[in-house]
PDB file of N, CA and C in Angstrom:
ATOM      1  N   UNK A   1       0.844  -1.165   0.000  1.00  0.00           N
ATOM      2  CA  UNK A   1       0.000   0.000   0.000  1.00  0.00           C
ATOM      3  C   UNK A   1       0.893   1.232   0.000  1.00  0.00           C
ATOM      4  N   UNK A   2       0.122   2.452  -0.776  1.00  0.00           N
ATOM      5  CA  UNK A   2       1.132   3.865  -0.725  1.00  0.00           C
ATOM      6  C   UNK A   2       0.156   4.627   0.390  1.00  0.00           C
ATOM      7  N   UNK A   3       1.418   4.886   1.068  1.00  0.00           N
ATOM      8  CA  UNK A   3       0.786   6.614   1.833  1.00  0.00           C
ATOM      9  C   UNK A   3       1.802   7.457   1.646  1.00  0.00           C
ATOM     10  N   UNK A   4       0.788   8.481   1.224  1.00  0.00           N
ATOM     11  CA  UNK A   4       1.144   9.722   0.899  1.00  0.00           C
ATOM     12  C   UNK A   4       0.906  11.003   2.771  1.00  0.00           C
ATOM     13  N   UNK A   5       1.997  10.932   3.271  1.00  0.00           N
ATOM     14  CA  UNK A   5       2.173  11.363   4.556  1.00  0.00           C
ATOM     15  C   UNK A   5       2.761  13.044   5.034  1.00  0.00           C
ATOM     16  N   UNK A   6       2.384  13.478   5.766  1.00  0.00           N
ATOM     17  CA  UNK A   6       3.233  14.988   6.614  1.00  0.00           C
ATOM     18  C   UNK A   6       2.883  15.964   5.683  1.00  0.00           C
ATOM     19  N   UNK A   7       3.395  17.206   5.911  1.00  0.00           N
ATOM     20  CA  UNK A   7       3.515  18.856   5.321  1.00  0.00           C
ATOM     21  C   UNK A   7       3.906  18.481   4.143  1.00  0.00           C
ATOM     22  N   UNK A   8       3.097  19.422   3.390  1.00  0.00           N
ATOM     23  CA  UNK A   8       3.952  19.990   1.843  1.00  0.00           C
ATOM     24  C   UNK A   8       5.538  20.368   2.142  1.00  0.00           C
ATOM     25  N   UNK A   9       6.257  20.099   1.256  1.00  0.00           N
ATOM     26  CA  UNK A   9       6.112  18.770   0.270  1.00  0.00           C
ATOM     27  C   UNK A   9       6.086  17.391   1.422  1.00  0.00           C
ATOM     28  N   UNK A  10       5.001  16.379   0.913  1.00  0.00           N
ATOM     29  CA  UNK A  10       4.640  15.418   1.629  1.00  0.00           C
ATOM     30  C   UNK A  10       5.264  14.050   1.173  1.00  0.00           C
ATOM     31  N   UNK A  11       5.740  13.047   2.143  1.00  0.00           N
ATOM     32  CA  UNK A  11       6.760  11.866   1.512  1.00  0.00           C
ATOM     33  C   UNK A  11       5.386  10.850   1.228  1.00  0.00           C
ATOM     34  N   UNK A  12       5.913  10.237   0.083  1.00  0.00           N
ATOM     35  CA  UNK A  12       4.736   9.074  -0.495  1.00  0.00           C
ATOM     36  C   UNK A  12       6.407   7.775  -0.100  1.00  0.00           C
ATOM     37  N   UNK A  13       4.763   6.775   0.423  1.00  0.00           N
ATOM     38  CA  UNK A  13       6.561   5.272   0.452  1.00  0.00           C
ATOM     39  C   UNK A  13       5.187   4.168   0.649  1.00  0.00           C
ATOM     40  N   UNK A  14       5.707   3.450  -0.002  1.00  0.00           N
ATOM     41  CA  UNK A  14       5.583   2.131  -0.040  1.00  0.00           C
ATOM     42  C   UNK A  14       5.339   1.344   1.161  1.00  0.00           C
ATOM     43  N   UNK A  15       4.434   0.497   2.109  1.00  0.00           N
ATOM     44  CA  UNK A  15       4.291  -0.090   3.084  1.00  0.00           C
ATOM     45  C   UNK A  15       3.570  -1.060   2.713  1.00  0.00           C
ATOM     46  N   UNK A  16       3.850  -2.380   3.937  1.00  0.00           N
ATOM     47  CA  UNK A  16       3.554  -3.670   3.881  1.00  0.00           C
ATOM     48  C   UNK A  16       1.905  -3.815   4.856  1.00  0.00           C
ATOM     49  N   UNK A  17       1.489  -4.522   4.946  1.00  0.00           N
ATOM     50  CA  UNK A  17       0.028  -4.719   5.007  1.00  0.00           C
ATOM     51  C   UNK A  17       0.217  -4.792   6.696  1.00  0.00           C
ATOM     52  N   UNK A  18       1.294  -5.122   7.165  1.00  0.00           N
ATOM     53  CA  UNK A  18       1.269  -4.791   8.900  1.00  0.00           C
ATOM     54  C   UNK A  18       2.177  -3.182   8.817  1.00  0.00           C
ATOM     55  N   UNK A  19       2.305  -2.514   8.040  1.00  0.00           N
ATOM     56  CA  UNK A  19       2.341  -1.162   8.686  1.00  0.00           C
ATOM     57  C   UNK A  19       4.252  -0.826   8.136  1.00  0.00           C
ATOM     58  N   UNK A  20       4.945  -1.866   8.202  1.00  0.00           N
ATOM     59  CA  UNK A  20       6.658  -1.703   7.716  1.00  0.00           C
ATOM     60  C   UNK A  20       6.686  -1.227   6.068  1.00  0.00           C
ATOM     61  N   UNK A  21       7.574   0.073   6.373  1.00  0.00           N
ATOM     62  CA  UNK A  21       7.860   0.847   5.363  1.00  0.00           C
ATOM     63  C   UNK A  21       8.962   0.101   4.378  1.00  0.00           C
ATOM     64  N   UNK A  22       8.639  -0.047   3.484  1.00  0.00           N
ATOM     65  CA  UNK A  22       9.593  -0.756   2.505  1.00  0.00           C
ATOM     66  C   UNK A  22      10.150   0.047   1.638  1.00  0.00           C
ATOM     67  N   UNK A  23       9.676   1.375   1.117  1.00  0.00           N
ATOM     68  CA  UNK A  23      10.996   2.151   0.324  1.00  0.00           C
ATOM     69  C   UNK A  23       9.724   3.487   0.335  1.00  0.00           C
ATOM     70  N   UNK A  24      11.462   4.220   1.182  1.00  0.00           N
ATOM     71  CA  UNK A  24      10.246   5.684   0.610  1.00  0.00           C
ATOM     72  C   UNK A  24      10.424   6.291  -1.005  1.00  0.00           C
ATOM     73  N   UNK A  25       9.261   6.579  -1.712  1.00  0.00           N
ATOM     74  CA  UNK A  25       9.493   6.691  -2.959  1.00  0.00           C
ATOM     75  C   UNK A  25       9.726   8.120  -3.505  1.00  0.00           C
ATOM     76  N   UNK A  26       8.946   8.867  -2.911  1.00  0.00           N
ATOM     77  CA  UNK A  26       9.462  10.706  -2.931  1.00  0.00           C
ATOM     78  C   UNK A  26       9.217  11.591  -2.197  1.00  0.00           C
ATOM     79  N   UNK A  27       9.458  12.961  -2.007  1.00  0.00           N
ATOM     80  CA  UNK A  27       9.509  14.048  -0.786  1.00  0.00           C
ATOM     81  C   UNK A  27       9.033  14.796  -2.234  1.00  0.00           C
ATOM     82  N   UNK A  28       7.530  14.659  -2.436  1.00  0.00           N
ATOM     83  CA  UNK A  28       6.880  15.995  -3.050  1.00  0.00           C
ATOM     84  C   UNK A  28       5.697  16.585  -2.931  1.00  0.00           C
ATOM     85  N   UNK A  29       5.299  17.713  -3.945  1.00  0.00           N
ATOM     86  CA  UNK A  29       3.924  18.287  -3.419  1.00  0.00           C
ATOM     87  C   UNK A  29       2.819  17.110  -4.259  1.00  0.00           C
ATOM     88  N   UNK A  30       2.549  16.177  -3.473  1.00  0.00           N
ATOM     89  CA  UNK A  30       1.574  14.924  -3.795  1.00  0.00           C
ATOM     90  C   UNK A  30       0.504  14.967  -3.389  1.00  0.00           C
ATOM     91  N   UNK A  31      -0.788  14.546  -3.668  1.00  0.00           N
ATOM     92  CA  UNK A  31      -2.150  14.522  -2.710  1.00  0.00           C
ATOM     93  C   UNK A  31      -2.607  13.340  -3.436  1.00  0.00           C
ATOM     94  N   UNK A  32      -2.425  12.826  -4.643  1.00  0.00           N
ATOM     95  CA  UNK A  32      -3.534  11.666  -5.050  1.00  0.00           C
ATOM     96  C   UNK A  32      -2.483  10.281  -5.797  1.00  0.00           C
ATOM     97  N   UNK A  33      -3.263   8.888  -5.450  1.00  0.00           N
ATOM     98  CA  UNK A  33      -2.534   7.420  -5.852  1.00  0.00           C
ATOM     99  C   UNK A  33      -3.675   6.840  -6.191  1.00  0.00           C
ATOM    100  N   UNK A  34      -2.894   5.994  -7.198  1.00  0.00           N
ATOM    101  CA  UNK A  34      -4.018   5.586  -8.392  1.00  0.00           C
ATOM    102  C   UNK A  34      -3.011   4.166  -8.959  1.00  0.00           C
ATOM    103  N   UNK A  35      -3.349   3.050  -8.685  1.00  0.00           N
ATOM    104  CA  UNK A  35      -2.836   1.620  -9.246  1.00  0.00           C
ATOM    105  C   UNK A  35      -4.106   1.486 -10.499  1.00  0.00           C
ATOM    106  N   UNK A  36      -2.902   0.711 -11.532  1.00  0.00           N
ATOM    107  CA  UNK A  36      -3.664   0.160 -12.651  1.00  0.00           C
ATOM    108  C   UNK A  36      -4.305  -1.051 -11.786  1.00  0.00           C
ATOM    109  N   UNK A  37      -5.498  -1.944 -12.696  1.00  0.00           N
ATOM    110  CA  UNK A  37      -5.928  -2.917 -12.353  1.00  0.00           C
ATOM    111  C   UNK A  37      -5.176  -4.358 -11.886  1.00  0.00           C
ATOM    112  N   UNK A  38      -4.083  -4.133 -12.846  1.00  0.00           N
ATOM    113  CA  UNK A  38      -2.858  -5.231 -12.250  1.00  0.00           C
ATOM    114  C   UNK A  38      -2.490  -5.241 -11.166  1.00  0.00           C
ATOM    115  N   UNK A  39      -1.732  -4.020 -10.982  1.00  0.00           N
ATOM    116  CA  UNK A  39      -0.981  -3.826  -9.752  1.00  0.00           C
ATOM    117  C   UNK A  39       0.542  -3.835  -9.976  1.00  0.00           C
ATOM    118  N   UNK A  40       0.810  -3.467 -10.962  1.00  0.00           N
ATOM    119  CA  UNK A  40       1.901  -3.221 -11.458  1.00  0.00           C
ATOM    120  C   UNK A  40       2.637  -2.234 -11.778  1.00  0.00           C
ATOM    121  N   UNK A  41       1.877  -1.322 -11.839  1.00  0.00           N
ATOM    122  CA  UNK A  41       2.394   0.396 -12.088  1.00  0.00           C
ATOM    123  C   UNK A  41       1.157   1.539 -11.407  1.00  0.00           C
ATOM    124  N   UNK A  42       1.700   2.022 -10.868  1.00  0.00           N
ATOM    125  CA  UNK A  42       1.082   3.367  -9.948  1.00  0.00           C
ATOM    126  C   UNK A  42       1.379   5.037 -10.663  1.00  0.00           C
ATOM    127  N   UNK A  43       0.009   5.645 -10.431  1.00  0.00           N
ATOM    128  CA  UNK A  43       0.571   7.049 -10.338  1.00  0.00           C
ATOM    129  C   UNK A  43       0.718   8.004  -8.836  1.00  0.00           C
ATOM    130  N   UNK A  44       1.481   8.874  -8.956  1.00  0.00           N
ATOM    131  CA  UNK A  44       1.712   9.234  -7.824  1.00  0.00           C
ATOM    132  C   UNK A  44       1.675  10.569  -8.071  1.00  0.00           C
ATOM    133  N   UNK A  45       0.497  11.561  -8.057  1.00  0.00           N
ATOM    134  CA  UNK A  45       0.293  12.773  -8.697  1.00  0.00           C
ATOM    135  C   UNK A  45       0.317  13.967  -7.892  1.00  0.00           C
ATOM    136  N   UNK A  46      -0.363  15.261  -8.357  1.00  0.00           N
ATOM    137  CA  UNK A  46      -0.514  16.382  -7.496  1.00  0.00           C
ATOM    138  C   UNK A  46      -1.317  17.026  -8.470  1.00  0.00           C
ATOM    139  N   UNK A  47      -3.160  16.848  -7.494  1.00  0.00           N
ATOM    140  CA  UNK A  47      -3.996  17.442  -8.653  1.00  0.00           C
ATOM    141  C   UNK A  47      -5.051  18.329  -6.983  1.00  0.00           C
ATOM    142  N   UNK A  48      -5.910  19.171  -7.811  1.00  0.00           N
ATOM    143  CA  UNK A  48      -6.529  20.169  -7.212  1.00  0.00           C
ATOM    144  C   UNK A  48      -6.025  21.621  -6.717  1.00  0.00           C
ATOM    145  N   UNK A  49      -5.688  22.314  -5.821  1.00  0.00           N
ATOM    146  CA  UNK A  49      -4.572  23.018  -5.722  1.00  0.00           C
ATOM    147  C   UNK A  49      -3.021  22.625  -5.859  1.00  0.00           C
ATOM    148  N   UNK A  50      -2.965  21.555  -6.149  1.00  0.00           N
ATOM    149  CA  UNK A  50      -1.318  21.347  -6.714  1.00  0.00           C
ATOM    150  C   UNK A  50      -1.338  21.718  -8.211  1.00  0.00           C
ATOM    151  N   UNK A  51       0.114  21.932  -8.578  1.00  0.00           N
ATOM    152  CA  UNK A  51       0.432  22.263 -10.159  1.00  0.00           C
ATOM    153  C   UNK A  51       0.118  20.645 -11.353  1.00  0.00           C
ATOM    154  N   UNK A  52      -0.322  19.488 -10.584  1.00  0.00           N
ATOM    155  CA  UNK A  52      -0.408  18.588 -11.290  1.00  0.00           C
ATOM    156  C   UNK A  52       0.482  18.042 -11.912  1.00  0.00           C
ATOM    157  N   UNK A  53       1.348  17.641 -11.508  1.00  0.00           N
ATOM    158  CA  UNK A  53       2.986  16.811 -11.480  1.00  0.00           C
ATOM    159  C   UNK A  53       2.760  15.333 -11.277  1.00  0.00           C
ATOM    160  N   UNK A  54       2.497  14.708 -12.359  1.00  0.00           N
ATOM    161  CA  UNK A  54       2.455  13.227 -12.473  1.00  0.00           C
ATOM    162  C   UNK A  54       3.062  12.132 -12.312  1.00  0.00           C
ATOM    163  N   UNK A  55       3.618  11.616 -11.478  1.00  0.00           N
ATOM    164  CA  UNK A  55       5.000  10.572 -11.753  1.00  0.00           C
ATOM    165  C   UNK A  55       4.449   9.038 -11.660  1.00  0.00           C
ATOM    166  N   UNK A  56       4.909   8.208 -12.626  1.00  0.00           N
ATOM    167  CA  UNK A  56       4.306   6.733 -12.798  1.00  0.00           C
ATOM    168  C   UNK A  56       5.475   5.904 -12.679  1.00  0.00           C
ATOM    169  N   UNK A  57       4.898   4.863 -11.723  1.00  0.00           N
ATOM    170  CA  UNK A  57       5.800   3.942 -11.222  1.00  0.00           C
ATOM    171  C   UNK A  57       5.682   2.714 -11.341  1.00  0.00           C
ATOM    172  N   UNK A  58       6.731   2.233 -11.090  1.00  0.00           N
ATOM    173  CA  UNK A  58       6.594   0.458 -11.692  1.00  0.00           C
ATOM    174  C   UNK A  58       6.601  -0.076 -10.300  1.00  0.00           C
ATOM    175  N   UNK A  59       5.712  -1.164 -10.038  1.00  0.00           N
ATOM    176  CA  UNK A  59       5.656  -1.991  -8.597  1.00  0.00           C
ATOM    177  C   UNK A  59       6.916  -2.847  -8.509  1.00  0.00           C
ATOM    178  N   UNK A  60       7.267  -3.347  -9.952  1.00  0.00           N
ATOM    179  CA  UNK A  60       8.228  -4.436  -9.687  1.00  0.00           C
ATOM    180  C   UNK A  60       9.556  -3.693  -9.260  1.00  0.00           C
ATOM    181  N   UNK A  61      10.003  -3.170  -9.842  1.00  0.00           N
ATOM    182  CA  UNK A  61      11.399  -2.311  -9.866  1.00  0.00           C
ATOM    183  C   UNK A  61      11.569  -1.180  -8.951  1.00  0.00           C
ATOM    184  N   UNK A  62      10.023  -0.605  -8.798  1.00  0.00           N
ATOM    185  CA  UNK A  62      10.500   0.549  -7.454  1.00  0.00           C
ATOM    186  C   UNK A  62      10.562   1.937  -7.934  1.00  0.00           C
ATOM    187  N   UNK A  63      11.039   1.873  -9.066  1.00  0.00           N
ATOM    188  CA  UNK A  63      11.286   2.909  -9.707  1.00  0.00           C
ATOM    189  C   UNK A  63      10.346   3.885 -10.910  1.00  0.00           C
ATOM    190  N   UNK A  64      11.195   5.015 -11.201  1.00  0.00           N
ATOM    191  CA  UNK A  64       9.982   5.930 -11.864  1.00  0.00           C
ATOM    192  C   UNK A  64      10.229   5.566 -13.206  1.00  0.00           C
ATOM    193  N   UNK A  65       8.958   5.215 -13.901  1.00  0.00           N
ATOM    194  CA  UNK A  65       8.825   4.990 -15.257  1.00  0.00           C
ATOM    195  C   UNK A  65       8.813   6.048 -16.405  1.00  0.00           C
ATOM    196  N   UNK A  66       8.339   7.008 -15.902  1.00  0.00           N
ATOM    197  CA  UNK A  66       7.728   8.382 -16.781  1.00  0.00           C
ATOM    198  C   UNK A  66       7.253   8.896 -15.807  1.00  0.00           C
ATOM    199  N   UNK A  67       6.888  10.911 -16.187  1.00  0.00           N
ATOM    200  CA  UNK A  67       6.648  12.110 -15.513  1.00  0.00           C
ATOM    201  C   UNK A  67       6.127  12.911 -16.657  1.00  0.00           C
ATOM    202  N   UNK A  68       4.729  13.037 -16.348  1.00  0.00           N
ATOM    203  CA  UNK A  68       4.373  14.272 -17.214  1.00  0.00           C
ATOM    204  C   UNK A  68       3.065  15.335 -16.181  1.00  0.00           C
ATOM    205  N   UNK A  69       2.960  16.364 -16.647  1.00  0.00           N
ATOM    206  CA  UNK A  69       1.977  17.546 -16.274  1.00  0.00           C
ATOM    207  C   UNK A  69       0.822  17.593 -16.987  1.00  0.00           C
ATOM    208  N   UNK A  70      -0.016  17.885 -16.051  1.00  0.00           N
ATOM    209  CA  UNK A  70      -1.243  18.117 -16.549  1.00  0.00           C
ATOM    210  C   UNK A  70      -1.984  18.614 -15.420  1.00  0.00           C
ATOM    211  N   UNK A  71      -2.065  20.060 -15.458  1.00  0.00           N
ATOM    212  CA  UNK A  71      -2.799  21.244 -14.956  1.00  0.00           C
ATOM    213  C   UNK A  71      -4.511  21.496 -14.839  1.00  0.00           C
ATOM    214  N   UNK A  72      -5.162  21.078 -13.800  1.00  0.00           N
ATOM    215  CA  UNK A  72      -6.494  21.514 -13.475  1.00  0.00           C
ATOM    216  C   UNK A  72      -7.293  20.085 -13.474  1.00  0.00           C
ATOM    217  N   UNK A  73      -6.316  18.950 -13.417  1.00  0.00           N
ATOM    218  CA  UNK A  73      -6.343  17.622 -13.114  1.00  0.00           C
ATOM    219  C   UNK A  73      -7.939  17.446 -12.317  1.00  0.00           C
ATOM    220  N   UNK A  74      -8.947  17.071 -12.483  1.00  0.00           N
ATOM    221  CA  UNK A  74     -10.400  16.460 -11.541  1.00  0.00           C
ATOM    222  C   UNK A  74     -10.472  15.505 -11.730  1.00  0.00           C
ATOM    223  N   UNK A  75      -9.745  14.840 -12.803  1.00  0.00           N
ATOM    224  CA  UNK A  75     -10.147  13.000 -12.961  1.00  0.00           C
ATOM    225  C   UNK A  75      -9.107  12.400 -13.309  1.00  0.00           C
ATOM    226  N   UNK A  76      -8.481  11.367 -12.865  1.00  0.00           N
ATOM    227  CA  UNK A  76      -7.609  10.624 -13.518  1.00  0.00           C
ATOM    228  C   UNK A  76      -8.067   8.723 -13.708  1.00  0.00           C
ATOM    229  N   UNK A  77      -8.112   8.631 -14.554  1.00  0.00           N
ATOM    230  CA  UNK A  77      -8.363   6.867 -14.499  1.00  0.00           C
ATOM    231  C   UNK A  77      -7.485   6.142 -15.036  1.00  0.00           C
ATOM    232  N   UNK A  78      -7.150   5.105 -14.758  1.00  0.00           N
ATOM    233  CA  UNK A  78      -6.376   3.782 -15.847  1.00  0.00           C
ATOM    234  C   UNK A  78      -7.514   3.240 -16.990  1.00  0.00           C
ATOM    235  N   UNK A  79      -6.623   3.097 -18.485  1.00  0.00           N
ATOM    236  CA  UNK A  79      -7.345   2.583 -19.235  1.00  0.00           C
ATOM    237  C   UNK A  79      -7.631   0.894 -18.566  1.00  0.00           C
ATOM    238  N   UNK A  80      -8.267   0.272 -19.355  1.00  0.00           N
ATOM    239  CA  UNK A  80      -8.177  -0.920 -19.040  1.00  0.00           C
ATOM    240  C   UNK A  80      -7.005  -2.148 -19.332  1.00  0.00           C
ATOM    241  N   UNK A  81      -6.472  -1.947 -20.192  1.00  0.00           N
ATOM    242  CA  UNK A  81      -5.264  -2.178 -20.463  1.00  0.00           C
ATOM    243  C   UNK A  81      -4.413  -1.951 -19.431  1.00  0.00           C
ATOM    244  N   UNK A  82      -4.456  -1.435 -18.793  1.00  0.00           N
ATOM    245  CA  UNK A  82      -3.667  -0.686 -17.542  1.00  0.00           C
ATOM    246  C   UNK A  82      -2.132  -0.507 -18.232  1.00  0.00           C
ATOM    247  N   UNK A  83      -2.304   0.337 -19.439  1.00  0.00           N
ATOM    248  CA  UNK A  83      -0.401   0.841 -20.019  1.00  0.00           C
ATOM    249  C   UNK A  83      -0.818   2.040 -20.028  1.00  0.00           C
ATOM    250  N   UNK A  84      -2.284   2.615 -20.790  1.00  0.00           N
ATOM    251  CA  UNK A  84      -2.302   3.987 -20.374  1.00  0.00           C
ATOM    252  C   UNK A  84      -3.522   4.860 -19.247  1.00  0.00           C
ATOM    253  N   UNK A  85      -3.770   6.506 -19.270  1.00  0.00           N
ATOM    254  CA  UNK A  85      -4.236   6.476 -18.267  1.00  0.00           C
ATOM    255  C   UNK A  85      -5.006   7.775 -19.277  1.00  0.00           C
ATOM    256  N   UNK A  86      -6.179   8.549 -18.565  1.00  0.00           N
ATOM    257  CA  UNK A  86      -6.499   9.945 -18.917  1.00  0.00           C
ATOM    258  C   UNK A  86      -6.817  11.061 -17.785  1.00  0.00           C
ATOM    259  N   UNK A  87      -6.330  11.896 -17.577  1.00  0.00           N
ATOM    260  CA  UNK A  87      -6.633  12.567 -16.943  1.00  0.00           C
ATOM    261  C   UNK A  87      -7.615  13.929 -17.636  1.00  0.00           C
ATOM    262  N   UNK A  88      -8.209  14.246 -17.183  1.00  0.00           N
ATOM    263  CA  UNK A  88      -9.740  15.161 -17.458  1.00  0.00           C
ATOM    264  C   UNK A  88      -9.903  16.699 -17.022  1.00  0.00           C
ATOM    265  N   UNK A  89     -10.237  17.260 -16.852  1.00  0.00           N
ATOM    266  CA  UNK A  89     -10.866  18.809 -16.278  1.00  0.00           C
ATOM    267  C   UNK A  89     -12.158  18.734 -17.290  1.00  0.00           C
ATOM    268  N   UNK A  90     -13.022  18.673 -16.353  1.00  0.00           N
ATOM    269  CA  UNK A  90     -14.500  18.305 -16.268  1.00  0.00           C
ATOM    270  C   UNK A  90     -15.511  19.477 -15.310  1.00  0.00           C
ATOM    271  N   UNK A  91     -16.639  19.850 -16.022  1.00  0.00           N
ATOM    272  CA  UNK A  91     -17.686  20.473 -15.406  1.00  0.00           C
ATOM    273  C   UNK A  91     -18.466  19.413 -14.163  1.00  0.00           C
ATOM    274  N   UNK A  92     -18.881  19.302 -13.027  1.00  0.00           N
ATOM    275  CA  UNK A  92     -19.049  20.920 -12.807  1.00  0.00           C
ATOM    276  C   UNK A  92     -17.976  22.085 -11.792  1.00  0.00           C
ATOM    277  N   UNK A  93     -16.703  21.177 -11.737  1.00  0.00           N
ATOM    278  CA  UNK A  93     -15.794  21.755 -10.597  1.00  0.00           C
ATOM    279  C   UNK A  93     -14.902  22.906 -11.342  1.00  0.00           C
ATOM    280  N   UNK A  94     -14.783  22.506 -12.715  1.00  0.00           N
ATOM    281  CA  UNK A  94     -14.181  23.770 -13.419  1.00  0.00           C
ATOM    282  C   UNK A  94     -14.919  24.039 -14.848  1.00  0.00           C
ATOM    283  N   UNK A  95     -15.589  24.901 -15.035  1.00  0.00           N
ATOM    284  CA  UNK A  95     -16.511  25.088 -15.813  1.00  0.00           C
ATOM    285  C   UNK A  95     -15.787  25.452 -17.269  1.00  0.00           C
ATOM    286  N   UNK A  96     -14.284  26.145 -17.987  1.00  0.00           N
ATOM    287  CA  UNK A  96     -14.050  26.751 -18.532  1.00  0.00           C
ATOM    288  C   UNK A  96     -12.873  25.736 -19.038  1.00  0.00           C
ATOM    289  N   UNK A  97     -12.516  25.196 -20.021  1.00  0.00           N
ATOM    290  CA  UNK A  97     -10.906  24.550 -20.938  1.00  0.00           C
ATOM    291  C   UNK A  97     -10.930  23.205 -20.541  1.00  0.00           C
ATOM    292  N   UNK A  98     -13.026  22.800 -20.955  1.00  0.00           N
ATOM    293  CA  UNK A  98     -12.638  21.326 -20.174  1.00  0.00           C
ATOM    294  C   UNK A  98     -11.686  20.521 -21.562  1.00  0.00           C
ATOM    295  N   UNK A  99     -11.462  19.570 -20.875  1.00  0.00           N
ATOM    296  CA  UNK A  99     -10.473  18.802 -22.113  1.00  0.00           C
ATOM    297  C   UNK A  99     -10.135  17.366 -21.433  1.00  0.00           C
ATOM    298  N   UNK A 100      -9.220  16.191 -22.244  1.00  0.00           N
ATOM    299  CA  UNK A 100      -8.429  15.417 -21.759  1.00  0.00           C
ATOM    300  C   UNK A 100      -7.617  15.240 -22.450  1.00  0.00           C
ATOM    301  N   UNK A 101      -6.306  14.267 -21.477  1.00  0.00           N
ATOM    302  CA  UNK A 101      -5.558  14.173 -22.010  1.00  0.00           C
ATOM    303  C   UNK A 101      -5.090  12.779 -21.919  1.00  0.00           C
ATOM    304  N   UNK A 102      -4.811  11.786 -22.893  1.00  0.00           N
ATOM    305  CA  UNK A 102      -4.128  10.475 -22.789  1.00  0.00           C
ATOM    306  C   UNK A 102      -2.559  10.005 -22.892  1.00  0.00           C
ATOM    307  N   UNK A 103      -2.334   9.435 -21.548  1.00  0.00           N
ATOM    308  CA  UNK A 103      -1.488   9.292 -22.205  1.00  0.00           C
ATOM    309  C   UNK A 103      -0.555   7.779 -21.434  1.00  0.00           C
ATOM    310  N   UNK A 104       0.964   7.361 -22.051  1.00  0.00           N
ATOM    311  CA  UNK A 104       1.079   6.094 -21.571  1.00  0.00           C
ATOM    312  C   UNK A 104       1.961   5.953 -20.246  1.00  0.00           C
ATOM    313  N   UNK A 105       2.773   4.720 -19.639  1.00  0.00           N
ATOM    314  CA  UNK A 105       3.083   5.002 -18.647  1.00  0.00           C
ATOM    315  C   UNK A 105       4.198   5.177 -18.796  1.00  0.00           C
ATOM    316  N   UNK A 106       4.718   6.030 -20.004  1.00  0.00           N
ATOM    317  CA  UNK A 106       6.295   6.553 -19.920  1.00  0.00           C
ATOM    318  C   UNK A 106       5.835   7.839 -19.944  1.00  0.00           C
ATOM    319  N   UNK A 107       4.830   8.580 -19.579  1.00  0.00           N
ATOM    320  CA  UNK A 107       4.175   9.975 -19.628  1.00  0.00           C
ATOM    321  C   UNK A 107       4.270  10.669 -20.956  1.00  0.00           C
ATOM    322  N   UNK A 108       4.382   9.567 -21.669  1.00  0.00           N
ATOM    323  CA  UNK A 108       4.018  10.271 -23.676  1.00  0.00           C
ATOM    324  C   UNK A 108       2.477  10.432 -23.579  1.00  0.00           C
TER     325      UNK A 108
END
């Protein structure tokens, strides 16, 4: 499981199902986690008052796969495929440049 923990910028890490931290993964401005259906790759974002700073991670390896932006972020989902994802700005929380955007988990 991820928690995303403490003050801006807030540490996101990796923990085991009794509570032991197994790798902290970053010290940033984070608020939202999102696993594909597998369970194999995670996003680890910053949407609502954050600038929307995306980073996607691989479960097996630990490590960051891809990083991309996307500003005024209200929705993010995994396709079903779980390789890519879309994130949205949607009425009725922002009424004005709704749009989406797709994209894969190297943040193309």
């Amino acid at each position: 499981m991820i928690i995303i923990s403490g003050y801006m910028p807030a540490t996101s890490g990796l923990y085991q199902q009794d509570g032991t931290l197994v790798q902290e993964l970053s010290k940033h401005h984070r608020n939202f986690i999102k696993w594909n259906k597998y369970g194999d790759l995670f996003i680890i974002a910053g949407f609502g008052n954050l600038p929307g700073n995306i980073e996607i991670w691989s479960r097996q390896s630990l490590k960051l796969t891809g990083f991309c932006k996307r500003e005024a972020t209200v929705a993010c989902e995994w396709s079903p495929c779980g390789r890519m994802f879309v994130c949205a700005t949607i009425s009725p929380r922002i009424r004005v440049d709704n749009s989406y955007s797709i994209y894969n988990y190297y943040g193309e």
